[in-house]
C-alpha atoms as a PDB file:
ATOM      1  CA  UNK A   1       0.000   0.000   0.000  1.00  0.00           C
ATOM      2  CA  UNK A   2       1.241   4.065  -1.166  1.00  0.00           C
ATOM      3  CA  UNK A   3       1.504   5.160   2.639  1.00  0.00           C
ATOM      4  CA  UNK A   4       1.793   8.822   0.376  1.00  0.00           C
ATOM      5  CA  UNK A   5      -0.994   8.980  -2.085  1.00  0.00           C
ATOM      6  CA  UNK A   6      -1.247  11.322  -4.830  1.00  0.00           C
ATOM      7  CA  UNK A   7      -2.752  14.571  -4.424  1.00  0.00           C
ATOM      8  CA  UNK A   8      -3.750  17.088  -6.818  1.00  0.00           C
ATOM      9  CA  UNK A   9      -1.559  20.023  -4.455  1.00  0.00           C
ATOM     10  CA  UNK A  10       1.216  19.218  -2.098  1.00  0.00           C
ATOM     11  CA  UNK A  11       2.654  21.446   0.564  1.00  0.00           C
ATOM     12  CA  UNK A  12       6.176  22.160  -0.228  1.00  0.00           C
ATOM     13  CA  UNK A  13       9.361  23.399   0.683  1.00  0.00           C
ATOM     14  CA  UNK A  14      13.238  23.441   0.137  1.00  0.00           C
ATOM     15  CA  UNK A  15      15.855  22.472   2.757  1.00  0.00           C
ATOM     16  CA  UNK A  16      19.006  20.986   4.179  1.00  0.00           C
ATOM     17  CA  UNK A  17      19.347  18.278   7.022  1.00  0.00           C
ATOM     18  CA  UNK A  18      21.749  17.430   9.280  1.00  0.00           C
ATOM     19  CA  UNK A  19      23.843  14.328   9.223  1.00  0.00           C
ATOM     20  CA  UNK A  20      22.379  11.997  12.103  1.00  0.00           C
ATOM     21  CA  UNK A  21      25.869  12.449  14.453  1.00  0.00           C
ATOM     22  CA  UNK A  22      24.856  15.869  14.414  1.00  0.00           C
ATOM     23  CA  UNK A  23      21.112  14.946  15.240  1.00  0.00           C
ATOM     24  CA  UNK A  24      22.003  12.754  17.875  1.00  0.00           C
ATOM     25  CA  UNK A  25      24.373  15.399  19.610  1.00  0.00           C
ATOM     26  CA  UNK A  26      21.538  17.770  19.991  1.00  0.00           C
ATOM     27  CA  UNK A  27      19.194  15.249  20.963  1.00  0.00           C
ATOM     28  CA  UNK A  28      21.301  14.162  23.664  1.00  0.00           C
ATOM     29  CA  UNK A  29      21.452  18.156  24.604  1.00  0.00           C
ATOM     30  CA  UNK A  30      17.845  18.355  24.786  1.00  0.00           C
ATOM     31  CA  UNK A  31      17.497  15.180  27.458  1.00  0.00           C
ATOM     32  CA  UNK A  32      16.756  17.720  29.994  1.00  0.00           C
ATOM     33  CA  UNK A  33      14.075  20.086  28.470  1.00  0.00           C
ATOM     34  CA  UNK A  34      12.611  16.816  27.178  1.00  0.00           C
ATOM     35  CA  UNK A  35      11.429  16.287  30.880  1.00  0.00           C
ATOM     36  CA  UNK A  36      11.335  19.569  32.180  1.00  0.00           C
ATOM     37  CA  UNK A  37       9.113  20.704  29.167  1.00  0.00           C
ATOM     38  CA  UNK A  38       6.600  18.014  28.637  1.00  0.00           C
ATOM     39  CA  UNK A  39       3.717  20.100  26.802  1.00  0.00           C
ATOM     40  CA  UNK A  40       5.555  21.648  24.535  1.00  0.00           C
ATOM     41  CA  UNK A  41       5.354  19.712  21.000  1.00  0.00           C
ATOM     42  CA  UNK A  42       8.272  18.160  20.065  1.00  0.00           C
ATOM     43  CA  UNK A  43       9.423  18.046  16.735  1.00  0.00           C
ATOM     44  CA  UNK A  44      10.618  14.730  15.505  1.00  0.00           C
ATOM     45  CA  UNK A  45      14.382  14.177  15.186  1.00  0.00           C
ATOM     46  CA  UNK A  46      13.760  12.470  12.046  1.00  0.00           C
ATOM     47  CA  UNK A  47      11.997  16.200  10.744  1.00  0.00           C
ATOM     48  CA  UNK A  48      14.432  18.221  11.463  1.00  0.00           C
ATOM     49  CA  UNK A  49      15.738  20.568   8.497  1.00  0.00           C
ATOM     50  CA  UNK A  50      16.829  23.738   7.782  1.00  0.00           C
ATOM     51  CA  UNK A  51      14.716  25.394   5.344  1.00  0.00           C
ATOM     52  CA  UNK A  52      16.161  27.147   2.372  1.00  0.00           C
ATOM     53  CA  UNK A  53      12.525  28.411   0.578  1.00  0.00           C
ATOM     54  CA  UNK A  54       8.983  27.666   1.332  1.00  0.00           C
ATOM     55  CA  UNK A  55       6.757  27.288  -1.737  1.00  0.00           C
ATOM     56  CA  UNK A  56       3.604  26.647   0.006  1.00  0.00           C
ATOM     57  CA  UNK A  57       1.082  24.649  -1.381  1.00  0.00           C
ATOM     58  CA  UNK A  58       1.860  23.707  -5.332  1.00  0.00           C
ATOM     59  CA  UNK A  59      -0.024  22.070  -7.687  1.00  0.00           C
ATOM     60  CA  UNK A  60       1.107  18.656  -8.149  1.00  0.00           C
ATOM     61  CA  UNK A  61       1.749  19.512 -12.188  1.00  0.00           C
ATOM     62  CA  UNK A  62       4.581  21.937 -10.351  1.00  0.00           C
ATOM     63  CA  UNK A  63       6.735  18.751  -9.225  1.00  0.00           C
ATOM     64  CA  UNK A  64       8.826  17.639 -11.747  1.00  0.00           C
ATOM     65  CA  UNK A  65      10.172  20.966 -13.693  1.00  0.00           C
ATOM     66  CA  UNK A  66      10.898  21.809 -10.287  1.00  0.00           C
ATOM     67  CA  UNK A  67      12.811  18.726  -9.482  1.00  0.00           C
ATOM     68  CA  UNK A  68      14.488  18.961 -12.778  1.00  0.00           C
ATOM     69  CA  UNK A  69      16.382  22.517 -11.898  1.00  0.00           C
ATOM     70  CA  UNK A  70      16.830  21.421  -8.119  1.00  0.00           C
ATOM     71  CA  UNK A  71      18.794  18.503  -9.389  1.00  0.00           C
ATOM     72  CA  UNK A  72      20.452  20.793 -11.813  1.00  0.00           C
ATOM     73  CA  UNK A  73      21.698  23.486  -8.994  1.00  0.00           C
ATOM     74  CA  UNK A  74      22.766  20.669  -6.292  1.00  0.00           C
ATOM     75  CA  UNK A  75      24.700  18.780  -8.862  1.00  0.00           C
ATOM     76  CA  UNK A  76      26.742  21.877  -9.217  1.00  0.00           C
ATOM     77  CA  UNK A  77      26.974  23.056  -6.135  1.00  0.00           C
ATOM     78  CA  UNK A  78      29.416  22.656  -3.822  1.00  0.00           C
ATOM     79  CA  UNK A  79      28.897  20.785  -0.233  1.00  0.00           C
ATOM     80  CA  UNK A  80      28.581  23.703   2.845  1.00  0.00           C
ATOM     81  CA  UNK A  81      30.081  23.341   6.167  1.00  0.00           C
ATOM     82  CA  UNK A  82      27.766  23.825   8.961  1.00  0.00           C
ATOM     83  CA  UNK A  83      27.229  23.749  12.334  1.00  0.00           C
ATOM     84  CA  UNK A  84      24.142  24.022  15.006  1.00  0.00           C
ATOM     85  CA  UNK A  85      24.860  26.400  17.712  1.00  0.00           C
ATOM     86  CA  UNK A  86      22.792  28.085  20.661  1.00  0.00           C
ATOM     87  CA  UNK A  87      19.059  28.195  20.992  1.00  0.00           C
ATOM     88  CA  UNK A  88      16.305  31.122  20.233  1.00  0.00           C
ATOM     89  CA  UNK A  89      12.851  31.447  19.757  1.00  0.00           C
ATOM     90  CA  UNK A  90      10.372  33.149  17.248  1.00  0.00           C
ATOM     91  CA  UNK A  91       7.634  34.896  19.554  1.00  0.00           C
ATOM     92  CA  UNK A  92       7.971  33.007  22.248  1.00  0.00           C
ATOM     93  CA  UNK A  93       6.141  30.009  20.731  1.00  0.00           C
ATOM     94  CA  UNK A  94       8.548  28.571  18.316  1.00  0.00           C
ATOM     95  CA  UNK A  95      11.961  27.257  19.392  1.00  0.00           C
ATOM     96  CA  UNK A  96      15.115  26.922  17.396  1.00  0.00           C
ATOM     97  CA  UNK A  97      18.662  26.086  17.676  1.00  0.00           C
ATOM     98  CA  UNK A  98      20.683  28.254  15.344  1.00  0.00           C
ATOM     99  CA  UNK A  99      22.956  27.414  12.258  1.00  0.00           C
ATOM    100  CA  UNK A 100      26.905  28.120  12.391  1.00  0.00           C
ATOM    101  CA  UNK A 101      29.510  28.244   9.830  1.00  0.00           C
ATOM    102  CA  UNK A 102      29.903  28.942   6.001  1.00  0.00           C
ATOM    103  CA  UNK A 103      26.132  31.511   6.312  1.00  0.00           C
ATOM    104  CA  UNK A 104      27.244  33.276   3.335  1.00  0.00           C
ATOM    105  CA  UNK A 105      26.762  30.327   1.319  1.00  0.00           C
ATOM    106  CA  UNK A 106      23.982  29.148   2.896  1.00  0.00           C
ATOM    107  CA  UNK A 107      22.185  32.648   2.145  1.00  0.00           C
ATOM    108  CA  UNK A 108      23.463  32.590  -1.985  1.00  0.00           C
ATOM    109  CA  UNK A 109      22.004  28.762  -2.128  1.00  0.00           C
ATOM    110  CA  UNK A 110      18.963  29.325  -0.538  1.00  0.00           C
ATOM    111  CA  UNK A 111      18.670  32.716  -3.530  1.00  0.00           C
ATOM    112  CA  UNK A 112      19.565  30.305  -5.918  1.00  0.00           C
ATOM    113  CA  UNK A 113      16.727  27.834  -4.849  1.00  0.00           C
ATOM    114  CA  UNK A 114      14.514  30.982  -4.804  1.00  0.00           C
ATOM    115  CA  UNK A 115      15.379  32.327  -8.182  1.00  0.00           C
ATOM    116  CA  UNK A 116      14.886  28.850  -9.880  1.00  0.00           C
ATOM    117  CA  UNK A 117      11.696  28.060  -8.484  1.00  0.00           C
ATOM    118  CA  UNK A 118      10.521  31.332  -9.404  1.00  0.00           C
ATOM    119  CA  UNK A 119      11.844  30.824 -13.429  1.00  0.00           C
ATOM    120  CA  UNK A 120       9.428  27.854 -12.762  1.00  0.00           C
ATOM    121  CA  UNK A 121       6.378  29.727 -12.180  1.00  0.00           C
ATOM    122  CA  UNK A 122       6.244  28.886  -8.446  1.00  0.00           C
ATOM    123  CA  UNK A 123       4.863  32.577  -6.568  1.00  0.00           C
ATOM    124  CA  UNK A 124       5.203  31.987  -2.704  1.00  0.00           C
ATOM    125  CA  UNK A 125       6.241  34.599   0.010  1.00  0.00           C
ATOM    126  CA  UNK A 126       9.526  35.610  -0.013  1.00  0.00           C
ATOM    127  CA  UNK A 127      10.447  36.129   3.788  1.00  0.00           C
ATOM    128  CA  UNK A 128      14.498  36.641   4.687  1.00  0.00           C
ATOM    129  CA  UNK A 129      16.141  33.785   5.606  1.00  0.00           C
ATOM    130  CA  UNK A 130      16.725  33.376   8.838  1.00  0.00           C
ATOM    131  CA  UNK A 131      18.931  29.920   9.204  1.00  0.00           C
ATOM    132  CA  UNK A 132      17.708  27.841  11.941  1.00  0.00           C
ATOM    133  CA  UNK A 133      16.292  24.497  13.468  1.00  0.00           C
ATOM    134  CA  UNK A 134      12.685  24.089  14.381  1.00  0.00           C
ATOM    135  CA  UNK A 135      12.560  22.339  17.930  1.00  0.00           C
ATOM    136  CA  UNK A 136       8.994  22.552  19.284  1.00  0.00           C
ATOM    137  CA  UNK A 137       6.283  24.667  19.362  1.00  0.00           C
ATOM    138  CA  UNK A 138       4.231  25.782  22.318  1.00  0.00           C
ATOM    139  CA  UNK A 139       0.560  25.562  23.425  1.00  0.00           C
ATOM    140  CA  UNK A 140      -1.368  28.945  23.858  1.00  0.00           C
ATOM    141  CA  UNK A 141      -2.000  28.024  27.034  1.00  0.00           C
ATOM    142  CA  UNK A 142       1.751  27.124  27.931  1.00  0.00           C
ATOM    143  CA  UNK A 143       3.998  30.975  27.132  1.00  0.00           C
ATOM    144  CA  UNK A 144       6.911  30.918  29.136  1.00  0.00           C
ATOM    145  CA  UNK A 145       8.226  26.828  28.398  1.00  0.00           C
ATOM    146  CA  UNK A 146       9.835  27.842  24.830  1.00  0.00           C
ATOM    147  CA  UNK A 147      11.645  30.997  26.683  1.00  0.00           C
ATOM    148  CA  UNK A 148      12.917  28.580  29.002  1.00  0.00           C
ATOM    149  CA  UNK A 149      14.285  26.362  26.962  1.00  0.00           C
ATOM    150  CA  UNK A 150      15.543  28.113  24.614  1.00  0.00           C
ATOM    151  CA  UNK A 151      17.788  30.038  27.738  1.00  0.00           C
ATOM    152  CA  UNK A 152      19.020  26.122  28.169  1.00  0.00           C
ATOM    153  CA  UNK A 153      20.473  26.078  24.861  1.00  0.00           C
ATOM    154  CA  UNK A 154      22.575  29.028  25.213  1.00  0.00           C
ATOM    155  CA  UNK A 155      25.825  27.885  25.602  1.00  0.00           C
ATOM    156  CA  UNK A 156      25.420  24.678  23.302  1.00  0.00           C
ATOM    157  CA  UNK A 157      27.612  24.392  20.342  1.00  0.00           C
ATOM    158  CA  UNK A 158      27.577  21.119  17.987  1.00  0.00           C
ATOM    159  CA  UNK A 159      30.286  19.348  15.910  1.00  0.00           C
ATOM    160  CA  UNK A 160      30.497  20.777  12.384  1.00  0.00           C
ATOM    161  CA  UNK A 161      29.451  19.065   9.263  1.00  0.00           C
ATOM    162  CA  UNK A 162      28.702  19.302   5.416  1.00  0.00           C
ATOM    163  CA  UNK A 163      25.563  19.336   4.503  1.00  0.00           C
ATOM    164  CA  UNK A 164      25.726  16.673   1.423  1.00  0.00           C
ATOM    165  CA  UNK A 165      22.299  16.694  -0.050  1.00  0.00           C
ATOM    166  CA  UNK A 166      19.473  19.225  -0.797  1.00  0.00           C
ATOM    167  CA  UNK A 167      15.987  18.206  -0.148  1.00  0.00           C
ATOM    168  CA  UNK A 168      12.620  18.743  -1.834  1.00  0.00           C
ATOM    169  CA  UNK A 169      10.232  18.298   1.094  1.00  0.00           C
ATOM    170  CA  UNK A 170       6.425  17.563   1.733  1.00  0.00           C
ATOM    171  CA  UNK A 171       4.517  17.825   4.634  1.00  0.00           C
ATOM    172  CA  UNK A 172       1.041  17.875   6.400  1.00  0.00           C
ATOM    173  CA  UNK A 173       0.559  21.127   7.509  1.00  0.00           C
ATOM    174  CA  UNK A 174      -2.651  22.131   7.021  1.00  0.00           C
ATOM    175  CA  UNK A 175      -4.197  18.841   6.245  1.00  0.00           C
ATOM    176  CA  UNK A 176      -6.133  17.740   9.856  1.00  0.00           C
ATOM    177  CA  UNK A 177      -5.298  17.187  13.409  1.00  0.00           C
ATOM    178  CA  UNK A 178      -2.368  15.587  14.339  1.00  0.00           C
ATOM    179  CA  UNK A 179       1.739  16.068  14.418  1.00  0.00           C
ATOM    180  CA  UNK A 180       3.501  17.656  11.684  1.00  0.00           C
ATOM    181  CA  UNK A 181       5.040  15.044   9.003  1.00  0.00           C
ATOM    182  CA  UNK A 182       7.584  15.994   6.848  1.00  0.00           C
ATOM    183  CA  UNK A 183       8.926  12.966   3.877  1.00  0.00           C
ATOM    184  CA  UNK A 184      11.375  13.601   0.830  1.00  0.00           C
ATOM    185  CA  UNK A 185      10.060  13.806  -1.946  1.00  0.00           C
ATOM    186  CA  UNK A 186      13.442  13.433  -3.353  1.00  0.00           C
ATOM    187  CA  UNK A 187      17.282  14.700  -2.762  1.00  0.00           C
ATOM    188  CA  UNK A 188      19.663  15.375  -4.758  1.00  0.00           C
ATOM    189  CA  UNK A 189      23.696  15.218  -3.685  1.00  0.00           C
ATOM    190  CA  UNK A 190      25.774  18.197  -3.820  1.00  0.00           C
ATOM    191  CA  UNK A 191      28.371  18.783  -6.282  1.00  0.00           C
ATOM    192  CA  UNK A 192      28.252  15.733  -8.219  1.00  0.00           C
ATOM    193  CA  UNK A 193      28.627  17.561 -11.407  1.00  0.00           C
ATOM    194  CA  UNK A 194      32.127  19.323 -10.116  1.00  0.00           C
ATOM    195  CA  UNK A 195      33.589  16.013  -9.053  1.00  0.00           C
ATOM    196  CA  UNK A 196      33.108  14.389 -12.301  1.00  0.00           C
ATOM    197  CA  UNK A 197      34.648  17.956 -13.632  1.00  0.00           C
ATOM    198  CA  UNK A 198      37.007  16.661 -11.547  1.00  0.00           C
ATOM    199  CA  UNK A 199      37.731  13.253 -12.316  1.00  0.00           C
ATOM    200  CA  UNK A 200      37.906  13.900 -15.918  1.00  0.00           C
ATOM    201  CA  UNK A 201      40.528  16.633 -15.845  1.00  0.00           C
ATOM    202  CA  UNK A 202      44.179  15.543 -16.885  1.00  0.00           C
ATOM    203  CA  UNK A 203      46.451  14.654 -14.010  1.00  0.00           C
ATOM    204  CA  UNK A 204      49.190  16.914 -13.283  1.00  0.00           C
ATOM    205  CA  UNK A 205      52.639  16.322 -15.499  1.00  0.00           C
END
């Protein structure tokens, strides 16, 4: 059985993930405000990403010229070196770890993702990009827990690693009660075009 039917519009964005070492060394972080902040709700380790564009809700017809010049940019792109580092929050009801390391090119990828999906008809809200992790989210009812962890993540700095891979991503939002899901929809591996570039060059006399 399709556990991901087709649908005539999917919800849709553009992102980067973290290698699961670097997952794992948050998670293990987090321990504490996993007990000490029981109603807030939790992200899923397995969901978290750093999103470069969000397109919003696309026709399904919009999938495949967009996969087509997503595959194109990764395979030329180069890998970035990241890192997560310290904690934050959006309003007091969203709360993020932050990203660390090569930000310029995180900010000219995520233009290039931008530009492309636009030269594929795609209109969606531009908003700055502001590099983070999404943690949890926090009931109405429940204001100061996001605050209060986010304090805990202060002085919390994580191994650095290349992000490898760019993402097309789907998820639920919007569509009934429940958890956010996010799945791939597919992801494409940096720079595979520059190391065949690469390989095919003449070695050195």
């Amino acid at each position: 059985m399709d556990d991901h039917p087709e649908t005539s519009t999917l919800r849709v964005f553009v992102a980067l993930a973290p290698p699961d070492d670097a997952k794992d060394e948050l998670a293990e972080v987090l321990q504490p405000a996993y007990a000490m902040y029981p109603r807030l709700r939790w992200n899923r380790i397995e969901d978290w990403h750093i999103t470069l564009a969000f397109l919003g809700e696309l026709p399904s017809t919009a999938v495949p010229s967009l996969r087509t010049v997503l595959a194109g940019l990764a395979s030329s792109h180069p890998t970035l070196r990241l890192g997560l580092r310290g904690g934050g929050h959006f309003d007091e009801r969203l709360l993020w770890t932050g990203i660390d390391g090569d930000l310029k090119g995180l900010h000219l990828l995520a233009a290039d993702v931008r530009d492309l999906a636009r030269s594929c008809g795609i209109e969606f809200s531009d908003r700055p990009l502001r590099p983070h992790l999404t943690l949890a989210r926090s009931r109405r009812d429940d204001p100061a827990s996001v605050p209060q962890a986010a304090a805990g993540l202060t002085g919390f700095v994580g191994r650095p690693w290349q992000a490898e891979r760019l993402h097309l991503v789907g998820s639920n939002i919007g569509r009934g009660p429940g958890p956010i899901r996010y799945r791939d929809i597919e992801a494409w591996r940096f720079g595979a075009a520059v190391r065949a570039r690469d390989d095919s060059a003449p070695a050195e006399p």
